[in-house]
C-alpha atoms as a PDB file:
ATOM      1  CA  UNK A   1       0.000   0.000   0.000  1.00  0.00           C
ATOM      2  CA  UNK A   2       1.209   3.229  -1.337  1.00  0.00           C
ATOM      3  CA  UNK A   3       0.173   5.350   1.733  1.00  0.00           C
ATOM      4  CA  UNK A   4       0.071   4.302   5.368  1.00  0.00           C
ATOM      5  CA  UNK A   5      -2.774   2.710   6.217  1.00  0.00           C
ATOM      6  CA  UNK A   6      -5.199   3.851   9.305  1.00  0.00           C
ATOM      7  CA  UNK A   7      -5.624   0.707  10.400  1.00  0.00           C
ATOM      8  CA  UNK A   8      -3.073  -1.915  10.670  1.00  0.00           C
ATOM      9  CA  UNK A   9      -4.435  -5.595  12.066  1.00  0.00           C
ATOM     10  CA  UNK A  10      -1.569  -8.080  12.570  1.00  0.00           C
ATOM     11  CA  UNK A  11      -1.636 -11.798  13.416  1.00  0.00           C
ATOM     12  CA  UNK A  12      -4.855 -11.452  15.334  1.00  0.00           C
ATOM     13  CA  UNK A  13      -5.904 -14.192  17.333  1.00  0.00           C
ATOM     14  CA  UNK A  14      -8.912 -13.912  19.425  1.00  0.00           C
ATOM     15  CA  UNK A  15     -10.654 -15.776  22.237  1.00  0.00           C
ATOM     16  CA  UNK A  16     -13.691 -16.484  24.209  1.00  0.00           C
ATOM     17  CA  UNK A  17     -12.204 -18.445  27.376  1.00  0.00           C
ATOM     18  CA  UNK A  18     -10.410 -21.227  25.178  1.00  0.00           C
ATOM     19  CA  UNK A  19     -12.212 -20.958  22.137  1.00  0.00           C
ATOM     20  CA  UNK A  20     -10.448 -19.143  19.309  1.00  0.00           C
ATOM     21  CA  UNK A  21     -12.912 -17.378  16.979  1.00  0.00           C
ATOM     22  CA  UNK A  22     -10.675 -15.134  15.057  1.00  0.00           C
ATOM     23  CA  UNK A  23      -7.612 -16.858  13.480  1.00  0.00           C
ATOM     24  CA  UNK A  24      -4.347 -15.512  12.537  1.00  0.00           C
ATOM     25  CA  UNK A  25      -6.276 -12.151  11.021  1.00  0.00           C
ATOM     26  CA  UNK A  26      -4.265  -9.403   9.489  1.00  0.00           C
ATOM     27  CA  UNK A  27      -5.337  -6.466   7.324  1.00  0.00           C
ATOM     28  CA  UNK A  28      -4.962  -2.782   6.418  1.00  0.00           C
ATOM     29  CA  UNK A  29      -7.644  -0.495   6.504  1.00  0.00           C
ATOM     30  CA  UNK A  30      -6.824   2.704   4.373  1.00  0.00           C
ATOM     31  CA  UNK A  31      -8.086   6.304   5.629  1.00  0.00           C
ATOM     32  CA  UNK A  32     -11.131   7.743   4.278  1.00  0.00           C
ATOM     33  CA  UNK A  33     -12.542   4.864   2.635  1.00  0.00           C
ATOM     34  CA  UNK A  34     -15.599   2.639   3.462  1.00  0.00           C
ATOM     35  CA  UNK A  35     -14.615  -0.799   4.443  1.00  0.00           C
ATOM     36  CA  UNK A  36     -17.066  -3.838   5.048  1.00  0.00           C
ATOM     37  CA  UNK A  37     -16.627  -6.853   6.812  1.00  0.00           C
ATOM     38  CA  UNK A  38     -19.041  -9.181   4.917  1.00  0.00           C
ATOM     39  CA  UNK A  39     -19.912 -12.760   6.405  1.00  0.00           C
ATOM     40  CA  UNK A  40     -22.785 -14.822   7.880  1.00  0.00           C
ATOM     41  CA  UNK A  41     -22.951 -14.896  11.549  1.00  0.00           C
ATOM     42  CA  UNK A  42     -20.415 -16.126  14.273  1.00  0.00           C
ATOM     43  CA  UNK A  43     -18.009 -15.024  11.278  1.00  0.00           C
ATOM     44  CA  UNK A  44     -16.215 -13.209  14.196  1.00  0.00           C
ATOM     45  CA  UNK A  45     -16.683  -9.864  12.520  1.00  0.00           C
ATOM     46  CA  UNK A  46     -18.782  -7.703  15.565  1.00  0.00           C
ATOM     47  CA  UNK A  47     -15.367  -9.042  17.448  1.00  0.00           C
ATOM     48  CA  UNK A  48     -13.465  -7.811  14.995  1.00  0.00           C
ATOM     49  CA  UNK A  49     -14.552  -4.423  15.610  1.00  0.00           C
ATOM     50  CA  UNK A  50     -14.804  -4.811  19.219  1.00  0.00           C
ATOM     51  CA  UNK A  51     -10.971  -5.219  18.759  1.00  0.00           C
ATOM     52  CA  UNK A  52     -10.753  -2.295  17.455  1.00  0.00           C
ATOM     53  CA  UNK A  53     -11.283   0.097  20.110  1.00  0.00           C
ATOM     54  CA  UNK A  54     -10.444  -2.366  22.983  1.00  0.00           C
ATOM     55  CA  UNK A  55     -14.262  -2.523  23.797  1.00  0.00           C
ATOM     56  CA  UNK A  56     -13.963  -6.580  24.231  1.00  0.00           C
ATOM     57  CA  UNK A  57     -12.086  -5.895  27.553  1.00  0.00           C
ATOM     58  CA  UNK A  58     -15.575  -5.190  28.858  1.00  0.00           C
ATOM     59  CA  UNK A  59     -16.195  -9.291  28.870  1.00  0.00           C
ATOM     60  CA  UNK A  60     -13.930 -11.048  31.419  1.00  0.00           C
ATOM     61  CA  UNK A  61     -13.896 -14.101  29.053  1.00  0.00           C
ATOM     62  CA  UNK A  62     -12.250 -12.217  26.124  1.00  0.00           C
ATOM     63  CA  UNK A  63      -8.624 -12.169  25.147  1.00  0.00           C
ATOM     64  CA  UNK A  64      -6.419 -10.735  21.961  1.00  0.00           C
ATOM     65  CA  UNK A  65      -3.043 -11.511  20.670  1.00  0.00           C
ATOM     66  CA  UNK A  66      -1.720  -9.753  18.357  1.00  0.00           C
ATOM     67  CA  UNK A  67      -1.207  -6.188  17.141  1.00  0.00           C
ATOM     68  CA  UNK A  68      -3.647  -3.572  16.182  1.00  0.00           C
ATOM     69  CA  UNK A  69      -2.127   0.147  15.332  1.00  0.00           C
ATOM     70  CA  UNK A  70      -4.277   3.494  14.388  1.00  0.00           C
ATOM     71  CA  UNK A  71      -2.405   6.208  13.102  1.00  0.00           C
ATOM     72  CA  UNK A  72       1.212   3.376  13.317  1.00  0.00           C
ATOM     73  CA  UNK A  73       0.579   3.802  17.021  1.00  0.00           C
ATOM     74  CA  UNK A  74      -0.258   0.391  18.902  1.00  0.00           C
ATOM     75  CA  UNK A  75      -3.831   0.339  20.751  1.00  0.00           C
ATOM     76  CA  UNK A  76      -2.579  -2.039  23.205  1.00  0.00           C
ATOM     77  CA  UNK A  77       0.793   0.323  23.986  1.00  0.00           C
ATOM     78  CA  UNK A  78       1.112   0.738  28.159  1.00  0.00           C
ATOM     79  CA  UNK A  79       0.522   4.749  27.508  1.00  0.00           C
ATOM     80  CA  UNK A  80      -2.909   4.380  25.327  1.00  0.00           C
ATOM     81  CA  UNK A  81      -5.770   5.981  27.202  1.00  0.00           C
ATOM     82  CA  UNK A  82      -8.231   3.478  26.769  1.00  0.00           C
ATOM     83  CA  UNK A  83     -11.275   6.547  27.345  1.00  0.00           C
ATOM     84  CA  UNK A  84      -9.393   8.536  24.877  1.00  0.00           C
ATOM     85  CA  UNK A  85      -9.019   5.418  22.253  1.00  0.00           C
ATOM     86  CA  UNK A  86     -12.780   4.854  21.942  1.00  0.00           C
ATOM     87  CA  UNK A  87     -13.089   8.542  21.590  1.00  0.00           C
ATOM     88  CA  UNK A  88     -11.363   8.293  19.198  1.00  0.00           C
ATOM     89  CA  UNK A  89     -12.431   5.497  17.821  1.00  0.00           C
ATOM     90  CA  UNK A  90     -16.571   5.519  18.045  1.00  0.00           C
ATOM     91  CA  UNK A  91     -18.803   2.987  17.832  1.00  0.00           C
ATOM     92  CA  UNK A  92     -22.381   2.481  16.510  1.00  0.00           C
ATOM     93  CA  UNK A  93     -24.199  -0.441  17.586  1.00  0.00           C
ATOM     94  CA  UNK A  94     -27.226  -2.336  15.623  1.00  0.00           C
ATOM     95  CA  UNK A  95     -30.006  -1.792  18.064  1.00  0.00           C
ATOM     96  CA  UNK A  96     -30.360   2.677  18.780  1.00  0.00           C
ATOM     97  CA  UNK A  97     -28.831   3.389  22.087  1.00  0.00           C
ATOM     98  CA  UNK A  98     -30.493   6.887  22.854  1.00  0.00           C
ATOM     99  CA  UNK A  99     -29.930   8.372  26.118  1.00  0.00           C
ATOM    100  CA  UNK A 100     -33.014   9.221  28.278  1.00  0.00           C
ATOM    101  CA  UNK A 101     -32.911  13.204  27.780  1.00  0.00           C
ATOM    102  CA  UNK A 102     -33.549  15.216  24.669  1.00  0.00           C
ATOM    103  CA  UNK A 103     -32.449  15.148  21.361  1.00  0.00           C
ATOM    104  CA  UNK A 104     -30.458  18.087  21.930  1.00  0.00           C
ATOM    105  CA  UNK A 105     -28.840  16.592  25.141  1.00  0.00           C
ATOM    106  CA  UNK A 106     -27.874  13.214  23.677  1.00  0.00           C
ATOM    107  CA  UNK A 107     -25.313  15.026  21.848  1.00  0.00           C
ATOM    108  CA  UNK A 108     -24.226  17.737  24.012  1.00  0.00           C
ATOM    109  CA  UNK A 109     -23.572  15.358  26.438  1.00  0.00           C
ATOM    110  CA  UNK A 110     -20.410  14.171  25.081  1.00  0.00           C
ATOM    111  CA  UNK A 111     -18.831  17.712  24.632  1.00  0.00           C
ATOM    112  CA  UNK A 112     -19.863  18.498  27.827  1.00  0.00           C
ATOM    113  CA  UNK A 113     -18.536  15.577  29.153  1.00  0.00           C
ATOM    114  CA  UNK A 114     -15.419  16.258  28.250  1.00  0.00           C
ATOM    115  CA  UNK A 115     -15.494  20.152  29.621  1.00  0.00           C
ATOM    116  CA  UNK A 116     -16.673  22.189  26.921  1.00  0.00           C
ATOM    117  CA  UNK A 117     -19.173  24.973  28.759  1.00  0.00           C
ATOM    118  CA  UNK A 118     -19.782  27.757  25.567  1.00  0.00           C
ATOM    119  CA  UNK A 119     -23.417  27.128  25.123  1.00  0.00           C
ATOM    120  CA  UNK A 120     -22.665  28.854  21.382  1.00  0.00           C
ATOM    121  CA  UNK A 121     -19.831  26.063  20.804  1.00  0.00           C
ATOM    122  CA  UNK A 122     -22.579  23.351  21.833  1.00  0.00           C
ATOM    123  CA  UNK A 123     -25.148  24.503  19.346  1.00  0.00           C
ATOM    124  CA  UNK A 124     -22.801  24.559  16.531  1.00  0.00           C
ATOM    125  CA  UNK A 125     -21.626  21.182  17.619  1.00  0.00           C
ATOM    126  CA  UNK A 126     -25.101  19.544  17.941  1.00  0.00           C
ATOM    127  CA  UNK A 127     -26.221  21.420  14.517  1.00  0.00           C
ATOM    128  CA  UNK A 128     -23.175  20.093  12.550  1.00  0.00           C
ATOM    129  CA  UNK A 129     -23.450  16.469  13.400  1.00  0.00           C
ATOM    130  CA  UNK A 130     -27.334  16.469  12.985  1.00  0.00           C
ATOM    131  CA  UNK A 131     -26.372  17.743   9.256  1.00  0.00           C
ATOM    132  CA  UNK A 132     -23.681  14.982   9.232  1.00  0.00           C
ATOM    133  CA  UNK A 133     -26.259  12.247  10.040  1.00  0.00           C
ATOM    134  CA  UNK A 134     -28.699  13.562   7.827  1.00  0.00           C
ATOM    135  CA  UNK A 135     -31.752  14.600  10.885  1.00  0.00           C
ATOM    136  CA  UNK A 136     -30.852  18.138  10.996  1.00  0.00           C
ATOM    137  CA  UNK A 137     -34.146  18.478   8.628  1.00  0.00           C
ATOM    138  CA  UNK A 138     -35.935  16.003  10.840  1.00  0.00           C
ATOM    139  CA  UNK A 139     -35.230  17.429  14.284  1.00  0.00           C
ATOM    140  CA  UNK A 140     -34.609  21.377  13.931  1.00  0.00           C
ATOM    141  CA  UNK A 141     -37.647  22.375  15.518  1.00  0.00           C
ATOM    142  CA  UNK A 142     -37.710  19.832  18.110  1.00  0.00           C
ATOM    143  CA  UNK A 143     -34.639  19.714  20.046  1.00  0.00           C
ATOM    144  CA  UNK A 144     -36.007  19.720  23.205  1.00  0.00           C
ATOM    145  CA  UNK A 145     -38.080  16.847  22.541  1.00  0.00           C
ATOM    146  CA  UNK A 146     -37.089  13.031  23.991  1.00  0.00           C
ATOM    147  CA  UNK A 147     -34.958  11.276  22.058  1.00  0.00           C
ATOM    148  CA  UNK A 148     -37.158   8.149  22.269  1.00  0.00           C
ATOM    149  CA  UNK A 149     -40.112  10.248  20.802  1.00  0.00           C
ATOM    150  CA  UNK A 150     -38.284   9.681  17.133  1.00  0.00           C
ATOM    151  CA  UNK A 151     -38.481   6.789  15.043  1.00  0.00           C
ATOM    152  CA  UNK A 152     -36.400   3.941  15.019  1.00  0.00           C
ATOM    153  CA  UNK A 153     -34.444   5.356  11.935  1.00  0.00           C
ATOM    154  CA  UNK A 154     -34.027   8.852  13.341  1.00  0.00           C
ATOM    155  CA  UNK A 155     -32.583   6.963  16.786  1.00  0.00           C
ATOM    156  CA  UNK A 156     -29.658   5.519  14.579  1.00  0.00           C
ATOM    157  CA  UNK A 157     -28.923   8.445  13.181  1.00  0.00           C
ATOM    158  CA  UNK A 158     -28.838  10.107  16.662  1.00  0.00           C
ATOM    159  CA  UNK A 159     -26.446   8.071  17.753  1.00  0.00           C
ATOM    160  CA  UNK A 160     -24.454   8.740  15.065  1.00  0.00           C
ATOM    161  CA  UNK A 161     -24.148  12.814  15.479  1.00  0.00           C
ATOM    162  CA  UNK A 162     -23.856  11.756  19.163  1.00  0.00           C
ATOM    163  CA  UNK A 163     -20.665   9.482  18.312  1.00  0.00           C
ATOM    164  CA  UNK A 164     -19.566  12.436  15.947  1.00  0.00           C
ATOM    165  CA  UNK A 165     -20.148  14.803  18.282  1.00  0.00           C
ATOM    166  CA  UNK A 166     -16.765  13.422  20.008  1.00  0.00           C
ATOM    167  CA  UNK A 167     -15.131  14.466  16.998  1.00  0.00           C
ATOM    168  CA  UNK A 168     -13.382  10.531  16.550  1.00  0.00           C
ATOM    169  CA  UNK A 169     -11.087   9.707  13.470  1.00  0.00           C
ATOM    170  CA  UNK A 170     -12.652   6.242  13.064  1.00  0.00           C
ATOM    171  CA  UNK A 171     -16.430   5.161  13.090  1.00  0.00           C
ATOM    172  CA  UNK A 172     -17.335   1.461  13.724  1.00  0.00           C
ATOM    173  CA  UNK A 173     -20.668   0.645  12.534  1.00  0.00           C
ATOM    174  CA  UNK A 174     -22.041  -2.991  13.625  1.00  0.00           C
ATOM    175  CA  UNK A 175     -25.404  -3.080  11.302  1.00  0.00           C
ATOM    176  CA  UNK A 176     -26.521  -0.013  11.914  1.00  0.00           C
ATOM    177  CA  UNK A 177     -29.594  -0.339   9.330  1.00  0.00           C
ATOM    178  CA  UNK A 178     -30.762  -4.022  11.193  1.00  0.00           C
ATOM    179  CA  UNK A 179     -34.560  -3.624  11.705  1.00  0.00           C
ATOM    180  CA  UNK A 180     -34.872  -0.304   9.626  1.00  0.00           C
ATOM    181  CA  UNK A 181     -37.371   0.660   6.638  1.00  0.00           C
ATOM    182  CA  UNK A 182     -36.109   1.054   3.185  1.00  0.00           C
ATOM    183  CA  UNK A 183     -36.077   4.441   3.165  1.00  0.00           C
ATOM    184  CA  UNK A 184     -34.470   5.187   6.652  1.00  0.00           C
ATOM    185  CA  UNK A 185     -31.594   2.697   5.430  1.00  0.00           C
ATOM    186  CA  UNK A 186     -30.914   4.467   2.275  1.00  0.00           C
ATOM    187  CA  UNK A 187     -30.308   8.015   4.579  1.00  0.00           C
ATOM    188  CA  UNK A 188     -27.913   6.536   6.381  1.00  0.00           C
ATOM    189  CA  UNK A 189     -26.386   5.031   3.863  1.00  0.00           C
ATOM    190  CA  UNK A 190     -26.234   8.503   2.126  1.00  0.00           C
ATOM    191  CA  UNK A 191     -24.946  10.140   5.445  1.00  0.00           C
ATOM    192  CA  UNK A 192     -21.913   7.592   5.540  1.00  0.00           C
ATOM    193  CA  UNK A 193     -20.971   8.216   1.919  1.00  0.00           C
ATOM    194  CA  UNK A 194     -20.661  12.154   3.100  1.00  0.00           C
ATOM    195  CA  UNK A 195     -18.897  11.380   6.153  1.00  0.00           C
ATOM    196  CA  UNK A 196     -15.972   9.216   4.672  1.00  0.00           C
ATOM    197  CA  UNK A 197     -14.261  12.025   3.627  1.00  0.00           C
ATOM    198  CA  UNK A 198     -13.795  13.420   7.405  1.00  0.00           C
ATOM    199  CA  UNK A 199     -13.510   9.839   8.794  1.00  0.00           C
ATOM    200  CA  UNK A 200     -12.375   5.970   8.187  1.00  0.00           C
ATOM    201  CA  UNK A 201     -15.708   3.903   8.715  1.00  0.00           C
ATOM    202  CA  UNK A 202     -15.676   0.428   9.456  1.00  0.00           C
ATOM    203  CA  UNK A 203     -18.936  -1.526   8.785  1.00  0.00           C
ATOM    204  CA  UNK A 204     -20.800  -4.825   9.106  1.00  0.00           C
ATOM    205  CA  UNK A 205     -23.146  -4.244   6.613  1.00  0.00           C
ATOM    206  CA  UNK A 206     -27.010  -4.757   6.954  1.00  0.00           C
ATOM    207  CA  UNK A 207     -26.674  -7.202   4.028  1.00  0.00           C
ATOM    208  CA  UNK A 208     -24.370  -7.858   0.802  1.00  0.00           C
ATOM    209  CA  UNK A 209     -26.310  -5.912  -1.302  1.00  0.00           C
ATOM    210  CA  UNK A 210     -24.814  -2.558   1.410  1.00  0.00           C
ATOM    211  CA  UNK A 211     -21.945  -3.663   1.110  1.00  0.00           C
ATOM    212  CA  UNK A 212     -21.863  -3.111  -2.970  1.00  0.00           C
ATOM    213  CA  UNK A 213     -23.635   0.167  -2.237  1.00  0.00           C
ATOM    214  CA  UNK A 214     -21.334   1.713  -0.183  1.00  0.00           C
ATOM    215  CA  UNK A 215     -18.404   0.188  -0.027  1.00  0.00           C
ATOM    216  CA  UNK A 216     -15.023   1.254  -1.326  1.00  0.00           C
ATOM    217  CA  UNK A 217     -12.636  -2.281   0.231  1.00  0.00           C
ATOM    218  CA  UNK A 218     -14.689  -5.296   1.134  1.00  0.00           C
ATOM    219  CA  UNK A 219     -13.536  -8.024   3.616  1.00  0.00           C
ATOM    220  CA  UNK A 220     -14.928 -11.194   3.445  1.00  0.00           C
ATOM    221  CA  UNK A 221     -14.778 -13.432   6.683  1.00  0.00           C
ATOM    222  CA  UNK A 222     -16.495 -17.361   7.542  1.00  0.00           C
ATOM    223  CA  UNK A 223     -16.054 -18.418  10.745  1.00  0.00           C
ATOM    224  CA  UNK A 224     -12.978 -16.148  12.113  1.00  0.00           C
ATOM    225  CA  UNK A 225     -10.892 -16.752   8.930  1.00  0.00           C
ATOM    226  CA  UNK A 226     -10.371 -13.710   6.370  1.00  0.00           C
ATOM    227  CA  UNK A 227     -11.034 -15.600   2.977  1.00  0.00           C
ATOM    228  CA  UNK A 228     -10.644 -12.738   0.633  1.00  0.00           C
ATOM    229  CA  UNK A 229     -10.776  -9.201   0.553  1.00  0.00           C
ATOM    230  CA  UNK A 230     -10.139  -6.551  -1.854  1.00  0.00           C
ATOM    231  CA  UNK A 231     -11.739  -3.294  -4.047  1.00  0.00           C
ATOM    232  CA  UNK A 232     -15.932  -3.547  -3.984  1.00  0.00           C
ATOM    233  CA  UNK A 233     -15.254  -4.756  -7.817  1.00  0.00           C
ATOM    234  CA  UNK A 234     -13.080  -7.387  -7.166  1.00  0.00           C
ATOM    235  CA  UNK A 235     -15.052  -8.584  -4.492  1.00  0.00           C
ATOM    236  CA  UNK A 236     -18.697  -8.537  -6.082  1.00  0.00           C
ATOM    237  CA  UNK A 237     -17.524  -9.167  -9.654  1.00  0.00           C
ATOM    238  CA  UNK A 238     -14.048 -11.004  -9.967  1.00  0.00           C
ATOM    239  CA  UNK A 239     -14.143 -12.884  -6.390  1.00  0.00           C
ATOM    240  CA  UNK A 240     -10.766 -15.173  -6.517  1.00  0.00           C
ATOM    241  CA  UNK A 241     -12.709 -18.159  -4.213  1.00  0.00           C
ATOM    242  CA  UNK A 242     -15.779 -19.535  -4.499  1.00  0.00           C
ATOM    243  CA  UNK A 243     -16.296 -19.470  -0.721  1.00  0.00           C
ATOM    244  CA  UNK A 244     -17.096 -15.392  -1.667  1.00  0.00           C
ATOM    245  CA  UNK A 245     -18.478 -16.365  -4.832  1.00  0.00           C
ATOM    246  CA  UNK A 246     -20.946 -18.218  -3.084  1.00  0.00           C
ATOM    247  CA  UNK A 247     -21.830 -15.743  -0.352  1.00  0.00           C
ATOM    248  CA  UNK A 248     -22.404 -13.187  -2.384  1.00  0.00           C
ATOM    249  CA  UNK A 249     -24.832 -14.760  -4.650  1.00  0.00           C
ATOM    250  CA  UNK A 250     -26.795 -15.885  -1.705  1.00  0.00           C
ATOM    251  CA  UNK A 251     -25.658 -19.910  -1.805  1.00  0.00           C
ATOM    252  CA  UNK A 252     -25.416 -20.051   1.476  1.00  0.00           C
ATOM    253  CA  UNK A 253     -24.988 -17.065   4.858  1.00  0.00           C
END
């Protein structure tokens, strides 16, 4: 790779007490690109991104080898900040995560969190990331309103202006369109075609058909192994194994 990569994964091995689940995993993840980790389930790929911010060290039965460097700086290093790392490094789960309080507070609270009092700097803040996420149009004349009053749709995107709102460099997304509508999946697909050219975005897609939407790399991965990754083209039109081949055609996942 010509430039250096965001993301660096090497020799990744991952377990769940003794059971290994990802195997001997190694990739580069360029900046500014949208990259999707394809693959039917216990594929090992909402680990994967777990990995990614250290947010697996929240299960007592999880353990990494291996090396995983942002920015050629290794996550794991004795003077990482882990707080600071998943700043950083935000993630979006599949299921809406909105706090109790109003649309307007779910994303101040980060900034305020970490000591920012300018009530002006706030509102800029909150407006910018609602643009990001595509609600701005949605929520403008509502702030104030609870978070849970919105749609399931308008929740996901909430939480993604709240995860911007901490200004990260990387975005994990673990199927953030699971359980939406047509029509709320194609604005957040829209919002994360936008927002790749501030951040890296890391995504298990909703389904293949995503991936080839979005996607500018594509990883494919069956049961903790990386079979074959490479450009969205290669992947969904010149796949080198069949394994892919058949995934992506729907033979099997």
């Amino acid at each position: 790779m010509s430039q250096q990569a965001k993301i660096i994964i090497k020799n990744l091995n991952f377990y769940y007490n003794k059971k290994r689940v990802i195997h001997d995993f190694n990739m580069e993840i360029p900046a500014n690109e949208i990259v999707s980790l394809l693959g039917p389930a216990n594929s090992g790929i909402t680990t994967l991104l777990r990995s990614i911010n250290r947010m697996y060290e929240l299960n007592p039965i999880a353990r990494m080898e291996g090396k995983i460097f942002i920015d050629g700086k290794n996550i794991h290093d004795p003077d990482v900040n882990v707080t600071e790392l998943r700043r950083k490094v935000g993630m979006v789960f599949d299921v809406p995560t909105p706090l109790p309080l109003s649309i307007f507070d779910n994303i101040a609270y980060g900034p305020r969190l970490s000591g920012m009092k300018s009530k002006n700097a706030i509102m800029e803040i909150v407006e910018e990331t609602l643009h990001m996420a595509v609600l701005w149009d949605d929520v403008k004349d509502r702030l104030k309103m609870p978070a849970m009053s919105l749609s399931g749709g308008q929740q996901q995107r909430l939480c993604i202006a709240r995860t911007l709102a901490l200004k990260p460099d990387v975005i994990l997304l673990d199927r953030p369109c699971s359980g939406l509508d047509p029509i709320s999946t194609a604005k957040i697909e829209d919002s994360l075609v936008h927002l790749k050219e501030k951040f890296t975005i890391v995504l298990a897609p909703h389904n293949v058909q995503q991936a080839g939407r979005i996607s500018d790399k594509v990883c494919f991965m069956l049961m903790g192994d990386l079979i074959e990754e490479g450009s969205n083209t290669d992947i969904f039109f010149n796949p080198k194994d069949k394994r892919t081949n058949d995934y992506i055609t729907g033979r099997f996942g």
